[in-house]
Protein backbone atom coordinates (compact mmCIF):
# COMPACT_ATOMS: atom_id res chain seq x y z
CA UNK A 1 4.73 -5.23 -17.72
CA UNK A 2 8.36 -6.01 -16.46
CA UNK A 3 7.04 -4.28 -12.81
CA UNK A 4 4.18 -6.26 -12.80
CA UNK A 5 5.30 -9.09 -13.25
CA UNK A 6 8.06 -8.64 -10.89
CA UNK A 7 5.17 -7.86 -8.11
CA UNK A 8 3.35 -11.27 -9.30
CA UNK A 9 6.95 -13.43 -8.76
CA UNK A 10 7.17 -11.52 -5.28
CA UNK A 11 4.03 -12.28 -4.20
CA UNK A 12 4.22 -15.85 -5.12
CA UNK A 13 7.52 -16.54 -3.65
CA UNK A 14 6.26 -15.26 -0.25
CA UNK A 15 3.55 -17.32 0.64
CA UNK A 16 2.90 -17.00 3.84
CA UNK A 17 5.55 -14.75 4.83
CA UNK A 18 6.35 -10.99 3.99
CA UNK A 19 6.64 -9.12 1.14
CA UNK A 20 8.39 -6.10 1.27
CA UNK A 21 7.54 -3.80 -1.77
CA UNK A 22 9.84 -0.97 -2.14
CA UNK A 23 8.51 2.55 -3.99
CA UNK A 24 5.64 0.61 -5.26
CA UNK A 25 4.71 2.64 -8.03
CA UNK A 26 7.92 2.95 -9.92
CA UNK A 27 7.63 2.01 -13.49
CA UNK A 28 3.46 2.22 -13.08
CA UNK A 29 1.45 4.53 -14.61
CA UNK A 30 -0.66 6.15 -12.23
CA UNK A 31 -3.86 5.09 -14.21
CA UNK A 32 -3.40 1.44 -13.54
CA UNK A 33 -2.57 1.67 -9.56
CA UNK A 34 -6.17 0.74 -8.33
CA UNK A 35 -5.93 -2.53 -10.31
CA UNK A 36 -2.83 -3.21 -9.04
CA UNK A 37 -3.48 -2.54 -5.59
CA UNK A 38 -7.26 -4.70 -5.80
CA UNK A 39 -4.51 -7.21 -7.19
CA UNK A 40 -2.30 -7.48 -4.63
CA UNK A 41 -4.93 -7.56 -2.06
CA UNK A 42 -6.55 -10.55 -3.75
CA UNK A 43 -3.22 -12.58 -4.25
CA UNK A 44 -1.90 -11.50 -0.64
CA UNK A 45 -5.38 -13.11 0.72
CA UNK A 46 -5.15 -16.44 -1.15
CA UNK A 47 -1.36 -16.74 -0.32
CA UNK A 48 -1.31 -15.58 3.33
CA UNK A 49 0.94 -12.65 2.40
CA UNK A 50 1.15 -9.80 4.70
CA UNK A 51 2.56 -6.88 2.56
CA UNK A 52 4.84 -4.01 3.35
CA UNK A 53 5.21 -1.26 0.58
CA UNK A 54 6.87 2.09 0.20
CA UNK A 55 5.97 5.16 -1.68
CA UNK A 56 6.38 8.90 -2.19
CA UNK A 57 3.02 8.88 -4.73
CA UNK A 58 -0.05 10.78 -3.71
CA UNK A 59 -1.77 8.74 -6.63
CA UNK A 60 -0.48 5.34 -4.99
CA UNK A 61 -1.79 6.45 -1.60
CA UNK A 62 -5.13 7.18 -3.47
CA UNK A 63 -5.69 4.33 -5.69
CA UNK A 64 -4.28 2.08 -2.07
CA UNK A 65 -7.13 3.48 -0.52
CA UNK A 66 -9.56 2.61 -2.97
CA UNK A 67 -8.76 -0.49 -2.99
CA UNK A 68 -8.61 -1.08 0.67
CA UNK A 69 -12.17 0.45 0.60
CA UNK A 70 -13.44 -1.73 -2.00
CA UNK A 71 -11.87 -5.05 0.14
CA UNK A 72 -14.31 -5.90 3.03
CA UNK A 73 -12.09 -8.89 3.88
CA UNK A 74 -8.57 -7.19 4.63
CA UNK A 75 -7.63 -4.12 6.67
CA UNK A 76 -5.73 -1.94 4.88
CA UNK A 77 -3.98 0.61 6.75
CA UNK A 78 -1.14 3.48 5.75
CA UNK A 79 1.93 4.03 8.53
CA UNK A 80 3.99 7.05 8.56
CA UNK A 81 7.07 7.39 9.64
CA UNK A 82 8.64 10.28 11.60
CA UNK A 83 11.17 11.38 13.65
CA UNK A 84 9.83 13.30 16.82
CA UNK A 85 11.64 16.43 18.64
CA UNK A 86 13.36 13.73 20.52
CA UNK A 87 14.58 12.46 17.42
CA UNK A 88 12.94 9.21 17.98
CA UNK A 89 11.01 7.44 14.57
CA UNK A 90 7.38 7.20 15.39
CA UNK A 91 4.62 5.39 13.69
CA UNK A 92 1.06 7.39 13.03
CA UNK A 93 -1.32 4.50 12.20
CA UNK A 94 -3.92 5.43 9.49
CA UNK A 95 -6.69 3.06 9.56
CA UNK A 96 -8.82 2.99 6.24
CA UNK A 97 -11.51 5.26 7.50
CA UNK A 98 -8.81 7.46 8.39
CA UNK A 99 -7.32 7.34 5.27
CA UNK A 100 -10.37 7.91 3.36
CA UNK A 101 -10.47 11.41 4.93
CA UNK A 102 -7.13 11.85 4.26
CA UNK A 103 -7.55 11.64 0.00
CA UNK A 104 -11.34 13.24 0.24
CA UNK A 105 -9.54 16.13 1.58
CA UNK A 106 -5.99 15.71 0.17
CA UNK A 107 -4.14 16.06 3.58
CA UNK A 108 -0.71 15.96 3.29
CA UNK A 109 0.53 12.63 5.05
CA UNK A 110 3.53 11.87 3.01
């Protein structure tokens, strides 16, 4: 309860602006993460919140998608990080019919 309400006072305190969500799922059961996520898409909409958010999680990155899927009104789209052989950090771009590949076929994107 203590993490979700944290992610509420976020969210309201950065009306249109930023949030920056950091390991997302910490102190979440895995069970609840598509509400959460069909949550934060709905309260990022009405606020005019674009949101940032970190995780490790397989089950975040499949209960994200979900919810991304079930939104027809946002874009929801996974970014991963990596360093090159240059040792340049490079952004791959998932877009959410990318990413629903990704979790029908468990591809490792982490």
């Amino acid at each position: 309860m203590n993490r979700l309400f944290g992610i509420t006072l976020a969210l309201v305190n950065s009306g249109d602006g930023v949030l920056v969500l950091d390991e997302i799922e910490n102190g979440l059961h895995y069970s609840v993460l598509p509400e959460v996520w069909r949550f934060i898409f709905q309260v990022a909409r009405r606020l005019n919140v674009q949101v940032f958010a970190t995780t490790h999680s397989w089950d975040c990155i499949e209960a994200f998608q979900m919810a991304a899927a079930e939104d027809e009104q946002e874009e929801g789209v996974l970014v991963r990080l990596r360093q090159n052989s240059k040792g340049d950090v490079e952004a791959i771009v998932f877009d959410e019919r990318r990413l629903a590949i990704i979790t029908r076929d468990q591809i490792e994107v982490r």
